[in-house]
N, C-alpha and C. Protein backbone atom coordinates (compact mmCIF):
# COMPACT_ATOMS: atom_id res chain seq x y z
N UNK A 1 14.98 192.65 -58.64
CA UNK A 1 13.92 192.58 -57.70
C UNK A 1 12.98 193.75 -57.93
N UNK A 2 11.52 193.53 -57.85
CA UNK A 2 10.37 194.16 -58.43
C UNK A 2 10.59 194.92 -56.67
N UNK A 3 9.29 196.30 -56.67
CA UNK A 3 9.63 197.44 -56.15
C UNK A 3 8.62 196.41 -54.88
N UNK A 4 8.04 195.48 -55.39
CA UNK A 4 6.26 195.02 -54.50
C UNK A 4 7.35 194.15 -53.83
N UNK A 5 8.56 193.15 -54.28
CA UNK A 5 9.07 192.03 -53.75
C UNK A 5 10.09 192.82 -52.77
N UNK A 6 10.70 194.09 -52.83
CA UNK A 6 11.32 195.24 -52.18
C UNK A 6 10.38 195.11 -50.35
N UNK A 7 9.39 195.98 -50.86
CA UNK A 7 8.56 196.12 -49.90
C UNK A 7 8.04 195.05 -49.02
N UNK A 8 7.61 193.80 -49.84
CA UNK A 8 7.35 192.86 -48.71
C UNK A 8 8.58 192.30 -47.96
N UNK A 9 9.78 192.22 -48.47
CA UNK A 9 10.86 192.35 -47.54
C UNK A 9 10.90 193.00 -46.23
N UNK A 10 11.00 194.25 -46.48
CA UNK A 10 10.72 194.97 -45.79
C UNK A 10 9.86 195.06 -44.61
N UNK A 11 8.84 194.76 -45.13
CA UNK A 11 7.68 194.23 -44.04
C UNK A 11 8.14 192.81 -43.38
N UNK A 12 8.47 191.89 -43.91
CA UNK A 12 8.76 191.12 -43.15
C UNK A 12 9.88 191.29 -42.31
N UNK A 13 11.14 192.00 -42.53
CA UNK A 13 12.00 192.54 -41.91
C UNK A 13 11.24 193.44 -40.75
N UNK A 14 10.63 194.26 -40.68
CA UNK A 14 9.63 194.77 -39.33
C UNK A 14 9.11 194.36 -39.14
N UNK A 15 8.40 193.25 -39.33
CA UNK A 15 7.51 192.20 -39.00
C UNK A 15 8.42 191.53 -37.82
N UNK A 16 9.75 191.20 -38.47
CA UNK A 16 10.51 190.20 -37.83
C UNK A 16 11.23 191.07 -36.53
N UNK A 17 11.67 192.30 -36.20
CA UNK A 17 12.36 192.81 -35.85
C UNK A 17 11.15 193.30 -34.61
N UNK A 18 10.12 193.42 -35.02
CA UNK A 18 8.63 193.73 -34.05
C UNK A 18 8.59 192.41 -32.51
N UNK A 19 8.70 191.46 -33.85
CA UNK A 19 8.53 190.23 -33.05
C UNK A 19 9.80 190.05 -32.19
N UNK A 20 11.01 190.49 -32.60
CA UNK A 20 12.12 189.86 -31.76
C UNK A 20 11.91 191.27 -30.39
N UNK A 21 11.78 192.35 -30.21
CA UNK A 21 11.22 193.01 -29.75
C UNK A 21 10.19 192.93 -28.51
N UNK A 22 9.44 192.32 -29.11
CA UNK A 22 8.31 191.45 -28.22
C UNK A 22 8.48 190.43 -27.04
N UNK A 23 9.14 189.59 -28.11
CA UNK A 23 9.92 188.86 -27.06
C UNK A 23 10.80 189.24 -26.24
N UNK A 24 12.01 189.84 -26.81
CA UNK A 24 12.93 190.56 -25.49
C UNK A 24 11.76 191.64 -24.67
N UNK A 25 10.84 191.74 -24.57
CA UNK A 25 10.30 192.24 -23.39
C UNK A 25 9.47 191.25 -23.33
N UNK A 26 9.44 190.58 -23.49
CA UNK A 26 8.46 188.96 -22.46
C UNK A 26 9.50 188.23 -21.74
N UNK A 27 10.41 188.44 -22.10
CA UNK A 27 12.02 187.85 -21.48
C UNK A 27 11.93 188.41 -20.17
N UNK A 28 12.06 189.75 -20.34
CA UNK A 28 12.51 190.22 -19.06
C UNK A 28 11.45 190.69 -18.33
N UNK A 29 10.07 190.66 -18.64
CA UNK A 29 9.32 190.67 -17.66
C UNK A 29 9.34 188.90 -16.85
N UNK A 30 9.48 188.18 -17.45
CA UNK A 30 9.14 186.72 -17.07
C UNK A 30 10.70 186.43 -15.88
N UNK A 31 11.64 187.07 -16.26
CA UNK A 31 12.87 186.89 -15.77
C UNK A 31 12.99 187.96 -14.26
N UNK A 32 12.44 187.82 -13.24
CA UNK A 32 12.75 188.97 -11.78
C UNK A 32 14.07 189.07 -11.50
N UNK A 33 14.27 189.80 -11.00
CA UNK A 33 15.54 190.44 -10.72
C UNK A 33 16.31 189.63 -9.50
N UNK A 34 17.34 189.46 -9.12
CA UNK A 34 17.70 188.79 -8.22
C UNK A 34 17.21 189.42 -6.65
N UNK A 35 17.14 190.73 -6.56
CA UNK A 35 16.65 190.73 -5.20
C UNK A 35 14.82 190.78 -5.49
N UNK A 36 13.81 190.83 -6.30
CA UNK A 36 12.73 189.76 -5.98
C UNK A 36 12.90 188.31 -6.03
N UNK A 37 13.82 188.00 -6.54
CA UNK A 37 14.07 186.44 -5.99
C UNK A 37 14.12 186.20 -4.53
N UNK A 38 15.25 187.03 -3.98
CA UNK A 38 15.87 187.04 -2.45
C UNK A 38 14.60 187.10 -1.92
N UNK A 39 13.69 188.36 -2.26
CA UNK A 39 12.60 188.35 -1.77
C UNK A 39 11.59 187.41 -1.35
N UNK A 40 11.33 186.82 -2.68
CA UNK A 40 10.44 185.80 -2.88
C UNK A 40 11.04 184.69 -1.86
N UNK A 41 11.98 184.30 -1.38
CA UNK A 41 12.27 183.51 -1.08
C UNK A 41 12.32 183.67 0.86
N UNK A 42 12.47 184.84 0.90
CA UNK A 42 12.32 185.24 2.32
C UNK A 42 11.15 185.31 2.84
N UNK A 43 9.79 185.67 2.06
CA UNK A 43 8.28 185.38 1.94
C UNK A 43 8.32 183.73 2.21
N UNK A 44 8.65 182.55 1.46
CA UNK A 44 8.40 181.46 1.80
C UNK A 44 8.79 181.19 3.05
N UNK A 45 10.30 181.54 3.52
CA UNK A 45 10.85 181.07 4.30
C UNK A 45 9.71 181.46 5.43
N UNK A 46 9.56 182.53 5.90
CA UNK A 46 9.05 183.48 6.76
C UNK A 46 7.88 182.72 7.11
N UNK A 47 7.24 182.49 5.96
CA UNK A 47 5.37 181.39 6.40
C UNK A 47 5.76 180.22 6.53
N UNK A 48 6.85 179.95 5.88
CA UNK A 48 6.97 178.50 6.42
C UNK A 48 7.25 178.25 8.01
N UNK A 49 8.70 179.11 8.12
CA UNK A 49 8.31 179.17 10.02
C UNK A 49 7.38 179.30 10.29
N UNK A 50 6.55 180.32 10.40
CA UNK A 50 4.96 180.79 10.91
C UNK A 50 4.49 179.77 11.36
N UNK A 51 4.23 178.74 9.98
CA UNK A 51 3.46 178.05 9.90
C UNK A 51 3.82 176.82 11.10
N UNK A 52 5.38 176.30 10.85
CA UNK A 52 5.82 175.59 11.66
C UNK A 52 5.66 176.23 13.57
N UNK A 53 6.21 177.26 13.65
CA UNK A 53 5.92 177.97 14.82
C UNK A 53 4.28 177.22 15.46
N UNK A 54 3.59 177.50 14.63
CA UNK A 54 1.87 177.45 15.02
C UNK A 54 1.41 175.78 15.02
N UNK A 55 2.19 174.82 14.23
CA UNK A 55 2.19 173.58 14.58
C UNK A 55 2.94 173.18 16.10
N UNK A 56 4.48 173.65 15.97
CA UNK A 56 4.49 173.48 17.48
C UNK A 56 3.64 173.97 18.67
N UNK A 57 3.16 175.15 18.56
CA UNK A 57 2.07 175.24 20.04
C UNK A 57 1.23 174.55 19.95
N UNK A 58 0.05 174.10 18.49
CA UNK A 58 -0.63 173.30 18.61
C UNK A 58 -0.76 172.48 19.43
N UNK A 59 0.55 171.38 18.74
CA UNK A 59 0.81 169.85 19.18
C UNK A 59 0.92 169.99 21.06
N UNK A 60 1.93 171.35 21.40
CA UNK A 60 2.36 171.28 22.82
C UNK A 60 0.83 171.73 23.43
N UNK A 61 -0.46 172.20 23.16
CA UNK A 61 -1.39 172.56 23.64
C UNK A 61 -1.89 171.17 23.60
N UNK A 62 -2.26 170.68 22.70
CA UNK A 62 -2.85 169.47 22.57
C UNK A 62 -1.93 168.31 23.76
N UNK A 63 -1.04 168.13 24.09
CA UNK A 63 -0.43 167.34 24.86
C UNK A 63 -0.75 167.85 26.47
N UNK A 64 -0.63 169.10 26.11
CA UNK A 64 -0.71 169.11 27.82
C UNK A 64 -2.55 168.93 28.28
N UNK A 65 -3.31 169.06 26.93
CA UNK A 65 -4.58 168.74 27.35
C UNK A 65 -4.50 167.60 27.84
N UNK A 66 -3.98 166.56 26.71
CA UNK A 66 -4.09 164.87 26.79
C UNK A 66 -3.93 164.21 28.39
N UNK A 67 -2.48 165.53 28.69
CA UNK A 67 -1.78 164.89 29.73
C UNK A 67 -2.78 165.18 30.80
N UNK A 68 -3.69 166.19 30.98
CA UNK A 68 -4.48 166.83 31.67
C UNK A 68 -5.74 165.70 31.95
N UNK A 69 -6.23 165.16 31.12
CA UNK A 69 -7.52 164.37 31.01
C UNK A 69 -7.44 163.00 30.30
N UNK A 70 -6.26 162.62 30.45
CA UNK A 70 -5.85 160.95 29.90
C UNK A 70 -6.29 160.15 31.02
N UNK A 71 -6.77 160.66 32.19
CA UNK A 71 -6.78 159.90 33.16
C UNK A 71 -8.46 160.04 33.93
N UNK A 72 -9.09 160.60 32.68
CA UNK A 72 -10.70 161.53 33.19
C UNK A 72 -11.21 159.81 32.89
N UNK A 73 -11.31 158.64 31.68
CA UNK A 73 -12.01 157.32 32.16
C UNK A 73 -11.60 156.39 33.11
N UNK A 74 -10.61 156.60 33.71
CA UNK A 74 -9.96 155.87 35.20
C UNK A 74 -10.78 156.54 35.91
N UNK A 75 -10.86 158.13 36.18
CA UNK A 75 -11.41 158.68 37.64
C UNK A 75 -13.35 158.43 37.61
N UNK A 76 -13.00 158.60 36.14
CA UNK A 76 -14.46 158.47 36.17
C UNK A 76 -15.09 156.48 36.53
N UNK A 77 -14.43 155.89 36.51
CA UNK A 77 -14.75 154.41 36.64
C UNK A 77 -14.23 154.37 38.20
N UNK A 78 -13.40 155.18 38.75
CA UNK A 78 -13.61 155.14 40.23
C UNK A 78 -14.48 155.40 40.97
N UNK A 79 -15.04 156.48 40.29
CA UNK A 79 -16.37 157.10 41.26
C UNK A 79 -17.60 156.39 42.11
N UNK A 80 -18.10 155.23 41.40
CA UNK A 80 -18.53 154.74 41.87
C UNK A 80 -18.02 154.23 43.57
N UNK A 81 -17.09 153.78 42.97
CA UNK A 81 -16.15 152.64 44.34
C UNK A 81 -16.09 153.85 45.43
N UNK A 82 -15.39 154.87 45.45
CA UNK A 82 -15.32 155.84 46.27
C UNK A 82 -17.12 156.11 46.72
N UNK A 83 -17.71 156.23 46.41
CA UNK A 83 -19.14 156.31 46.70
C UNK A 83 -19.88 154.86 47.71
N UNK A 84 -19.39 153.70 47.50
CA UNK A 84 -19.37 152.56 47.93
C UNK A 84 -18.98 152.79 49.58
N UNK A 85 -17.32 153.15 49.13
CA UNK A 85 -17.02 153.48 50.33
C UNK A 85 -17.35 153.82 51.41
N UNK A 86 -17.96 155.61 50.96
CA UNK A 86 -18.43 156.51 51.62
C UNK A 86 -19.83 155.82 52.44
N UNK A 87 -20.06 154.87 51.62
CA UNK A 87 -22.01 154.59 52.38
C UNK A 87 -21.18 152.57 52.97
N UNK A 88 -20.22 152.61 52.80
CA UNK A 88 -19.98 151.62 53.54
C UNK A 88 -19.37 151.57 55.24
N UNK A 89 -18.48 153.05 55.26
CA UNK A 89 -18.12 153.80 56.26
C UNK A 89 -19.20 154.21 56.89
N UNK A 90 -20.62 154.62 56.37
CA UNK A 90 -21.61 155.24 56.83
C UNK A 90 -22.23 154.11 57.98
N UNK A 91 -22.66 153.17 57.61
CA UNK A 91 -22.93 151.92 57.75
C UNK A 91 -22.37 151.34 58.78
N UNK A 92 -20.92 150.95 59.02
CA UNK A 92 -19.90 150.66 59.63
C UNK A 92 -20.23 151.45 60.95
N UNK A 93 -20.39 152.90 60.94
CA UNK A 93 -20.41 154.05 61.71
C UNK A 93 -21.57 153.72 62.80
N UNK A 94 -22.74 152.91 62.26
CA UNK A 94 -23.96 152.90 62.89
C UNK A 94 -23.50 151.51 63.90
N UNK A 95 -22.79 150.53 63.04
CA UNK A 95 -22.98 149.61 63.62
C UNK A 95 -22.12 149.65 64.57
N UNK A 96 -21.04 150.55 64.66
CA UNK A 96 -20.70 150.71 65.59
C UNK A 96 -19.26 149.59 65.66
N UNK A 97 -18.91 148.98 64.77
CA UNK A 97 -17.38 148.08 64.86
C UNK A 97 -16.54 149.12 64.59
N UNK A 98 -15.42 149.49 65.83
CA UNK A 98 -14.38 150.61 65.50
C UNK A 98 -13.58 150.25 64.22
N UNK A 99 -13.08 148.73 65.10
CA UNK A 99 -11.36 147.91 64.16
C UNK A 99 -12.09 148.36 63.26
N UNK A 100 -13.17 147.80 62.32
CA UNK A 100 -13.80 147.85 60.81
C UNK A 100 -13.67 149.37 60.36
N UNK A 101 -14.03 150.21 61.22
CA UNK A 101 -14.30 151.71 60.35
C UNK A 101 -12.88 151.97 60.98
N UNK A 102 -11.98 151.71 61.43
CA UNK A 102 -10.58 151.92 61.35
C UNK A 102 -9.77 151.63 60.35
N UNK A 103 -10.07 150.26 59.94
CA UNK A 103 -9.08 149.73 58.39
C UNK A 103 -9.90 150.03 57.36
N UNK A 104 -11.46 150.11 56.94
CA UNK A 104 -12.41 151.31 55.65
C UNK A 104 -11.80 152.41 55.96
N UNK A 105 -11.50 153.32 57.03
CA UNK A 105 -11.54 154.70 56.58
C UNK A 105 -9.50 154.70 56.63
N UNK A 106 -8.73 153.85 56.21
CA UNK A 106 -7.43 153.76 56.80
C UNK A 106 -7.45 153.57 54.88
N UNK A 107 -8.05 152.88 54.16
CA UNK A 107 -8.15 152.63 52.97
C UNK A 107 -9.04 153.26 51.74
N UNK A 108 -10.41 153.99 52.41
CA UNK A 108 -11.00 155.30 52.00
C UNK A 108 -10.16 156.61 51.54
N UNK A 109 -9.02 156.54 52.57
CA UNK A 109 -7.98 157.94 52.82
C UNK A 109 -7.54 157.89 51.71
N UNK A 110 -6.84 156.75 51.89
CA UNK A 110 -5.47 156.49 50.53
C UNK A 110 -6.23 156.48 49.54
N UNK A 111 -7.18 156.05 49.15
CA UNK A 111 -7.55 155.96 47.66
C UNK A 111 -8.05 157.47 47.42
N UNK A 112 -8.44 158.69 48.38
CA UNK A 112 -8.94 159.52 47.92
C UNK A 112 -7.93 160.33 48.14
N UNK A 113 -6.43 160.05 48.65
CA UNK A 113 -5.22 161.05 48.70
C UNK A 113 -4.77 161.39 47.41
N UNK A 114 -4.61 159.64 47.20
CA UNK A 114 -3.91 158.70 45.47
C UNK A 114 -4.95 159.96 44.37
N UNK A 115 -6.27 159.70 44.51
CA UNK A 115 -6.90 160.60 43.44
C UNK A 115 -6.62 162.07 43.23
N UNK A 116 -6.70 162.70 44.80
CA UNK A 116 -6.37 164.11 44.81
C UNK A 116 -5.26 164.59 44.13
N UNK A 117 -4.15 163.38 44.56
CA UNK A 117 -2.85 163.87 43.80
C UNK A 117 -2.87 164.08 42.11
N UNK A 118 -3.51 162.95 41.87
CA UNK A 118 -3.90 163.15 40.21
C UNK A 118 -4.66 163.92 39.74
N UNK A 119 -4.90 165.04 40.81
CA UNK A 119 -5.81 165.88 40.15
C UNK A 119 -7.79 165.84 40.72
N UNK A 120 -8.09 165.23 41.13
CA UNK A 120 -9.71 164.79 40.81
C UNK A 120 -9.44 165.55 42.46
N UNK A 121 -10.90 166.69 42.30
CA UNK A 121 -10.97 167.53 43.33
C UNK A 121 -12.96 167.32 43.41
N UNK A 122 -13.42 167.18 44.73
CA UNK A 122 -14.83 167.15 45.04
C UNK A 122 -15.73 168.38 45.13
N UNK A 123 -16.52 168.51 44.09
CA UNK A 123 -17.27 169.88 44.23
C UNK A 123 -18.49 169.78 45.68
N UNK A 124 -18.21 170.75 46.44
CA UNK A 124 -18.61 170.85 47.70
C UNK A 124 -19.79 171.02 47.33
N UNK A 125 -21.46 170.91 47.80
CA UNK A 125 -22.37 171.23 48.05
C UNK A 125 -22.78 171.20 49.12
N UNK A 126 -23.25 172.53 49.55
CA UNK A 126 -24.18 172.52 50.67
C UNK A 126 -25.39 172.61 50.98
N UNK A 127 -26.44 172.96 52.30
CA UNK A 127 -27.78 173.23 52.13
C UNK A 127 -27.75 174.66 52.21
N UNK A 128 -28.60 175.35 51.22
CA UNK A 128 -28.79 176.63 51.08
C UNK A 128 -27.59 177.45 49.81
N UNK A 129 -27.12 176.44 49.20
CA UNK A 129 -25.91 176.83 48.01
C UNK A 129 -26.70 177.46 46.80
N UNK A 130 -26.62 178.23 46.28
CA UNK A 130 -27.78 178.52 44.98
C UNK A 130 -27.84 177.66 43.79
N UNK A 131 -28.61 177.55 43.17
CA UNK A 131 -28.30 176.18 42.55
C UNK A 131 -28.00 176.67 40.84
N UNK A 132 -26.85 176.20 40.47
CA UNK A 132 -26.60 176.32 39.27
C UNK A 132 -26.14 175.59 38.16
N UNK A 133 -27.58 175.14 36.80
CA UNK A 133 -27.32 174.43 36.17
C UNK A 133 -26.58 173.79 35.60
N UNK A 134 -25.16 174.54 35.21
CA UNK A 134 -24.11 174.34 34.43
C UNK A 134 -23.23 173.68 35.53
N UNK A 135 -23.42 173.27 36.50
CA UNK A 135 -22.64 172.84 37.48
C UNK A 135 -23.03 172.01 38.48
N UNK A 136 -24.54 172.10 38.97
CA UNK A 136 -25.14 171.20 39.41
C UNK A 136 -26.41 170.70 38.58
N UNK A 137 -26.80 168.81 38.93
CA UNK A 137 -27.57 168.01 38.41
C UNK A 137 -28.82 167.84 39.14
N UNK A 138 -30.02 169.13 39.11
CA UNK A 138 -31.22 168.75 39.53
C UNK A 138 -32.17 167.59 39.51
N UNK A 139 -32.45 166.64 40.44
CA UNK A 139 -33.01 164.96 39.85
C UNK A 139 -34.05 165.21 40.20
N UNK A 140 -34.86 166.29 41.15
CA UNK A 140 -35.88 166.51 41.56
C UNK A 140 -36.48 168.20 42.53
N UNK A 141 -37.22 168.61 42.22
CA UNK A 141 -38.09 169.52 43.59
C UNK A 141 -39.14 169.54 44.26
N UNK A 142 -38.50 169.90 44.76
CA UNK A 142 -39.63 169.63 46.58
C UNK A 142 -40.26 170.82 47.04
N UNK A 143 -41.40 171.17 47.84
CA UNK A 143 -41.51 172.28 48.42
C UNK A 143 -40.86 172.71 48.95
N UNK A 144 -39.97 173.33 49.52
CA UNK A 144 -39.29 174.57 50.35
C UNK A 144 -39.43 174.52 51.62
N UNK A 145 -38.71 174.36 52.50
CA UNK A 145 -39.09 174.24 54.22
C UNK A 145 -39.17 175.36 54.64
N UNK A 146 -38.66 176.48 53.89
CA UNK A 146 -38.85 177.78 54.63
C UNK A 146 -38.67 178.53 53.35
N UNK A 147 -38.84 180.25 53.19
CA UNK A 147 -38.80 180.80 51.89
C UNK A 147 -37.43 181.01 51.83
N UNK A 148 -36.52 181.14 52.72
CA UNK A 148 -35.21 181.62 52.05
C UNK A 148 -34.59 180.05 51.48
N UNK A 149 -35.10 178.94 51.42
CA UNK A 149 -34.57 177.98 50.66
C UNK A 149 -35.42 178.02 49.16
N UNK A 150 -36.18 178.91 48.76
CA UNK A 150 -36.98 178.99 47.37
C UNK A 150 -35.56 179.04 45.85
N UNK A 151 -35.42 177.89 45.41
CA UNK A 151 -34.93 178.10 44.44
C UNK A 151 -33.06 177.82 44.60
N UNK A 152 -33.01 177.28 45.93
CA UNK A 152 -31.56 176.87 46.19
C UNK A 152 -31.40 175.14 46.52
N UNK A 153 -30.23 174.88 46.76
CA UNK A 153 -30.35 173.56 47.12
C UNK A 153 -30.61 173.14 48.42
N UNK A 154 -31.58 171.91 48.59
CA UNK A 154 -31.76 171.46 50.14
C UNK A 154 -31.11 170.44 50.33
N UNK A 155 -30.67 169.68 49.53
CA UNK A 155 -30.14 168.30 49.51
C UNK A 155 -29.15 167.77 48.35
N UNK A 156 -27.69 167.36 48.60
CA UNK A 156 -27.31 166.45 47.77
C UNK A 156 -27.15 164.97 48.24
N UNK A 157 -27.55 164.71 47.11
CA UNK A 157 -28.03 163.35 46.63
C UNK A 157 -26.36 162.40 46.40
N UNK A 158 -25.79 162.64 45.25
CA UNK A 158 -24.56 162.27 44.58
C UNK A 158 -24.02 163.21 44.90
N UNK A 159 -22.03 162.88 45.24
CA UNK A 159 -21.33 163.89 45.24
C UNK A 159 -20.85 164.36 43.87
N UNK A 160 -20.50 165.24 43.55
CA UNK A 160 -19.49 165.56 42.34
C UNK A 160 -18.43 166.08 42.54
N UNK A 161 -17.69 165.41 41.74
CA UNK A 161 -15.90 165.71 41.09
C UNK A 161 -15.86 166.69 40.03
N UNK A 162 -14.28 167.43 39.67
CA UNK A 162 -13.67 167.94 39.06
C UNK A 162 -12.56 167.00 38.52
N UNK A 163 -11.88 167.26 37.80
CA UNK A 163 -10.36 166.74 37.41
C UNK A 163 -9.96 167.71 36.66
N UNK A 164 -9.04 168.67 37.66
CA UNK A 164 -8.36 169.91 36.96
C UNK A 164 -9.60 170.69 36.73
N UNK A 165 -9.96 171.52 36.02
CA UNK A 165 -10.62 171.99 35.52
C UNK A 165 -12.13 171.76 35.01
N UNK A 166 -12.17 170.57 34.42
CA UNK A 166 -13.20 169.93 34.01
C UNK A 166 -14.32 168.99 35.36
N UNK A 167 -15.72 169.30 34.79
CA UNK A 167 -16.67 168.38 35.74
C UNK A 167 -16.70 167.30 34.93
N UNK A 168 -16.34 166.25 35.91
CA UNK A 168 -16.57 164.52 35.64
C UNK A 168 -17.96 164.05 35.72
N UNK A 169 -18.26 164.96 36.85
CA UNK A 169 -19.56 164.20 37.26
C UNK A 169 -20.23 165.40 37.93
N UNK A 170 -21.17 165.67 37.72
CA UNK A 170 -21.89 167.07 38.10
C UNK A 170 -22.75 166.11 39.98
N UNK A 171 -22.68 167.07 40.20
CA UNK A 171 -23.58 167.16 42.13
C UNK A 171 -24.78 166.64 41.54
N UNK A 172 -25.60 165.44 42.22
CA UNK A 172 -26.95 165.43 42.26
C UNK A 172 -27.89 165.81 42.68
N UNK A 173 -28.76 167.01 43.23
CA UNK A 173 -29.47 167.81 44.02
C UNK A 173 -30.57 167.98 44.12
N UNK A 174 -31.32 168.13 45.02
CA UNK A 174 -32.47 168.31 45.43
C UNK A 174 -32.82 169.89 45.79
N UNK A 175 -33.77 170.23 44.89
CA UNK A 175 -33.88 172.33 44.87
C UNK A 175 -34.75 172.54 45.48
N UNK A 176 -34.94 173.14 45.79
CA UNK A 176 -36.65 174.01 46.75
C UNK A 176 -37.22 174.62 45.77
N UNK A 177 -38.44 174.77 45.84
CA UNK A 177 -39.50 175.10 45.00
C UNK A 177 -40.05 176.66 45.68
């Protein structure tokens, strides 16, 4: 063997021994140790609860809304009828038949007990209440009968409901100017 066929041996022998080298440290960087495994695996676990944790309140927030306002297009399709009522009792009142405004307001009650219980509560308006948009429904203004009514309510028109929390139906009102 020539001294050149020596040498490229050689080289390929460190060539080869470079490379195996290389690899045993691509090995064991690619290969984690068993406690970053443990690790790694306590990281998943950990967001995965999280994550699950934050789906259950979701869903239980979302239900007790549902349960809260599953019943807001029933009250709201009552409103009318209860309004019926109220100006049928009115009526009744003038004409003066007791029996009649005895069995209307004997059946007025119950249907507005039945609602209360479910929640649906009547937003009160009065004369001289201040009037506020987000809560009451201005349909018109009038001049003012006196100055301390400037800019409050003189008149409701429509009553308005609540259910729980929420307005169904905002007050209809008449403001002073």
């Amino acid at each position: 063997m020539s001294k050149e066929e020596k040498i490229q041996e050689e080289e390929i022998k460190n060539n080869a021994q470079e490379a195996q080298v290389e690899e045993n440290q691509e090995v064991e960087k690619e290969e984690p140790s068993a406690e970053e495994l443990v690790q790694q695996e306590k990281d998943k676990y950990l967001r995965l609860f999280a994550e699950f944790e934050n789906y259950k309140k979701r869903t239980t927030r979302e239900r007790i809304e549902l349960f809260k306002t599953a019943s807001q297009e029933l009250m709201t399709a009552l409103l009318p009828i209860m309004d019926d009522f109220d100006r049928g009792l009115a009526e009744i009142k003038k004409a003066k038949d007791k029996e009649l405004l005895k069995g209307m307001q004997l059946i007025s009650d119950k249907l507005k007990s039945t609602l209360t219980q479910k929640g649906l509560s009547e937003i009160v308006v009065k004369q001289g209440d201040n009037f506020d948009a987000e809560v009451h429904d201005a349909i018109t203004q009038i001049p003012a009968p006196n100055a301390k009514l400037k800019g409050k309510i003189i008149d409701a028109v429509e009553k308005g409901y609540k259910l729980g929390d929420r307005i169904i139906r905002h007050p209809k009102v008449v403001v002073g100017q």
